[in-house]
Protein backbone atom coordinates (compact mmCIF):
# COMPACT_ATOMS: atom_id res chain seq x y z
CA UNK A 1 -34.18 -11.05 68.41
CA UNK A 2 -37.60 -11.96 69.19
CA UNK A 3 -40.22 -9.21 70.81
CA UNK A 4 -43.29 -10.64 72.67
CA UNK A 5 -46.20 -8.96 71.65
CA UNK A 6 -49.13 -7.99 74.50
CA UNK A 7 -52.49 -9.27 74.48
CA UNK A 8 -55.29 -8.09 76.42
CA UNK A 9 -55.49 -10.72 79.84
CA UNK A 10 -59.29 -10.53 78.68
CA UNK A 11 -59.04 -11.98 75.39
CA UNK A 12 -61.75 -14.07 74.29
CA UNK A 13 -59.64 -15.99 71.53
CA UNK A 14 -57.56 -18.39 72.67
CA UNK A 15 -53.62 -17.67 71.38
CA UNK A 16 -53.83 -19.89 68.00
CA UNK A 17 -49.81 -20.32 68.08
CA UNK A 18 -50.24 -21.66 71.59
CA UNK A 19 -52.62 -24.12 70.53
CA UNK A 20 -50.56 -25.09 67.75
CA UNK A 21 -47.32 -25.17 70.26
CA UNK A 22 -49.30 -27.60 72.51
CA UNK A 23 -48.69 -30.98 72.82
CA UNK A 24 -50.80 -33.21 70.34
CA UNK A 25 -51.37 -36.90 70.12
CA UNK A 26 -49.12 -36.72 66.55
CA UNK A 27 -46.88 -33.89 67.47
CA UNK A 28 -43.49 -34.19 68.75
CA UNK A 29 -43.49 -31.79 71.06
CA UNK A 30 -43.84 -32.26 74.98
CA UNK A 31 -43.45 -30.09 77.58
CA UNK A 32 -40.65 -31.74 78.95
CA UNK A 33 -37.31 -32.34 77.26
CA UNK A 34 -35.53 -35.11 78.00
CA UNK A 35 -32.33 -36.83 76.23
CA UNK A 36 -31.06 -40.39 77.27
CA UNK A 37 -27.97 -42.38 76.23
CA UNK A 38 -26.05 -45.18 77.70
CA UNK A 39 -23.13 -44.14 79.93
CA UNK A 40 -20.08 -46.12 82.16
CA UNK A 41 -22.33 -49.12 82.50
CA UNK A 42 -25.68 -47.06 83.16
CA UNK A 43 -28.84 -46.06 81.12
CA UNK A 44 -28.90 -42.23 81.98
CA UNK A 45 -31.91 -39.96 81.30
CA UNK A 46 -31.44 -35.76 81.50
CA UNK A 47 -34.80 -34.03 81.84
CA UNK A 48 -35.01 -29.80 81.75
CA UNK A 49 -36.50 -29.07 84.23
CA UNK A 50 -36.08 -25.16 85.38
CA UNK A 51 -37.22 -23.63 88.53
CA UNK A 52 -38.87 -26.17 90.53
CA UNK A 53 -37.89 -27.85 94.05
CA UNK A 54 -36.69 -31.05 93.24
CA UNK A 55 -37.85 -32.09 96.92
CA UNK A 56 -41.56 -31.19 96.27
CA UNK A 57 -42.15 -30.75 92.49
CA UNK A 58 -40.33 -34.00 90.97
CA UNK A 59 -41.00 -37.26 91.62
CA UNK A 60 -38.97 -40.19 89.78
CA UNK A 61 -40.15 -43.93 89.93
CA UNK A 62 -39.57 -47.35 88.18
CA UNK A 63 -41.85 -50.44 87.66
CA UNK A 64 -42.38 -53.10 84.68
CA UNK A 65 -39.20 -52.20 82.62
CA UNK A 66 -40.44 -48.14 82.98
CA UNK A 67 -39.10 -44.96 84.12
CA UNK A 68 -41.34 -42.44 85.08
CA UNK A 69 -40.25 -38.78 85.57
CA UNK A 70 -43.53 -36.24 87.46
CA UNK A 71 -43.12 -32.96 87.62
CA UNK A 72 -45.43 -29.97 88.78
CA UNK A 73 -45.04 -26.44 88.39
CA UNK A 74 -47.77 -24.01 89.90
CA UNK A 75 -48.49 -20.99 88.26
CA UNK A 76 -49.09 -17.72 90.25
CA UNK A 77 -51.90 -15.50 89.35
CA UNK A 78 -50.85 -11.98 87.95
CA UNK A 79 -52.81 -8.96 86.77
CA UNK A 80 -52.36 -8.38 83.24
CA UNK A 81 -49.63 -10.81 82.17
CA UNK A 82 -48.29 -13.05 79.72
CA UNK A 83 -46.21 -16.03 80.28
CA UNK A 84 -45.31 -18.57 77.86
CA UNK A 85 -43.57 -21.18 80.84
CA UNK A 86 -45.68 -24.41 80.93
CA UNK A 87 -47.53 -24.96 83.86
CA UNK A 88 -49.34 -28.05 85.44
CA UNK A 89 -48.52 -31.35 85.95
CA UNK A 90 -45.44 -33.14 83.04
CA UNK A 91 -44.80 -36.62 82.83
CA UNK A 92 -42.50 -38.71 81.19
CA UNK A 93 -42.20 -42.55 80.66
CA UNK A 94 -39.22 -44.27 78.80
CA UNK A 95 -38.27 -48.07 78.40
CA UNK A 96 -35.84 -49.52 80.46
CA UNK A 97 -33.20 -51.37 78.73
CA UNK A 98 -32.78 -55.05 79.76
CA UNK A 99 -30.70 -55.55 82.64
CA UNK A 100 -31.38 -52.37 84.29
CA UNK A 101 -31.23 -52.49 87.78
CA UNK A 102 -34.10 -50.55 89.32
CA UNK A 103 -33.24 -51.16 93.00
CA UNK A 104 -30.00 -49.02 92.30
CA UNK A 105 -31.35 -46.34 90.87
CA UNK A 106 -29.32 -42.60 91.58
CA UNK A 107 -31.12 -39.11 90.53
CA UNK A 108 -29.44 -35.72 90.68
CA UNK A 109 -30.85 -32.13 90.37
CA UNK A 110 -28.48 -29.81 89.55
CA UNK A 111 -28.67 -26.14 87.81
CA UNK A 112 -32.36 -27.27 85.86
CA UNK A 113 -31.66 -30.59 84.97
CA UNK A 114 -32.61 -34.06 86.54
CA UNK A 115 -30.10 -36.72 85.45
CA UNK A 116 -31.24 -40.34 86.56
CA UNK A 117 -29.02 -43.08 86.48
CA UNK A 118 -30.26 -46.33 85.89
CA UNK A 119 -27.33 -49.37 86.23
CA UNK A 120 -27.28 -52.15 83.55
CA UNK A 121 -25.88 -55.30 84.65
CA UNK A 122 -23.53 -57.17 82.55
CA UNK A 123 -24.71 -59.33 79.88
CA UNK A 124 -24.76 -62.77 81.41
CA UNK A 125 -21.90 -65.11 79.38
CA UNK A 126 -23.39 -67.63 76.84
CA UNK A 127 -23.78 -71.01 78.73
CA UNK A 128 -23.09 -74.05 76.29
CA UNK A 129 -25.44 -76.83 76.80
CA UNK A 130 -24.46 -80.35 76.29
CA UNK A 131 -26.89 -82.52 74.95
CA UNK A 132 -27.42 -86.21 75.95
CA UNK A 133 -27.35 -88.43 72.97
CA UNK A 134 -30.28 -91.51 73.28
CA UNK A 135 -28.88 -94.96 71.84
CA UNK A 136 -31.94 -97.12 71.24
């Protein structure tokens, strides 16, 4: 069991375990999780994303072999609080694999999570070429 420990809102010192927590250029960390894995003929991404409107706070898009996932969360300003939820603007970019069909693209929001479904067409079949043979 964990116990959060108070801290005066005036505090001139930054937290030094949020800092460390932060997201940094080397660090593996971000503030939004996301899994993907290949699924019934589609490249499928899951992203946490708890307590936002999915109409007004997420935004998904796709261009140049990317998926992008935006997401803003607004903090509200309290009196003497702590909160360790992320706040601000998240975004996420992954590699599409080849033959993903963007223009088919299906999202979902359900219980905290996004799942986007990206389709992969078929690998197209190996085409034999027959080569013309020159007599001189």
């Amino acid at each position: 069991m964990s116990t959060l420990a108070r801290r005066p809102a005036s505090s001139l010192l930054p937290d030094l375990w949020e800092m460390f927590d932060a997201t940094w250029p080397f660090g593996t960390r971000h503030p939004m999780h996301i899994e993907d894995f290949v699924e019934e003929g589609a490249y499928v991404v899951r992203a946490e994303l708890p307590g936002l409107d999915a109409a007004k706070d997420i935004d998904v898009s796709a261009t140049d072999g990317t998926l992008t996932i935006t997401a803003q969360r607004e903090e509200t300003k309290k009196e003497q609080h702590r909160s360790e939820f992320r706040y601000g603007s998240f975004t996420r970019t992954v590699s599409l694999p080849s033959g993903a069909d963007t223009s088919k693209i299906s999202a979902e929001y359900k219980k905290g999570i996004l799942e986007v479904r990206v389709p992969i067409a078929a690998p197209p079949e190996e085409h034999k070429v027959q080569i013309d043979v020159q007599q001189d």
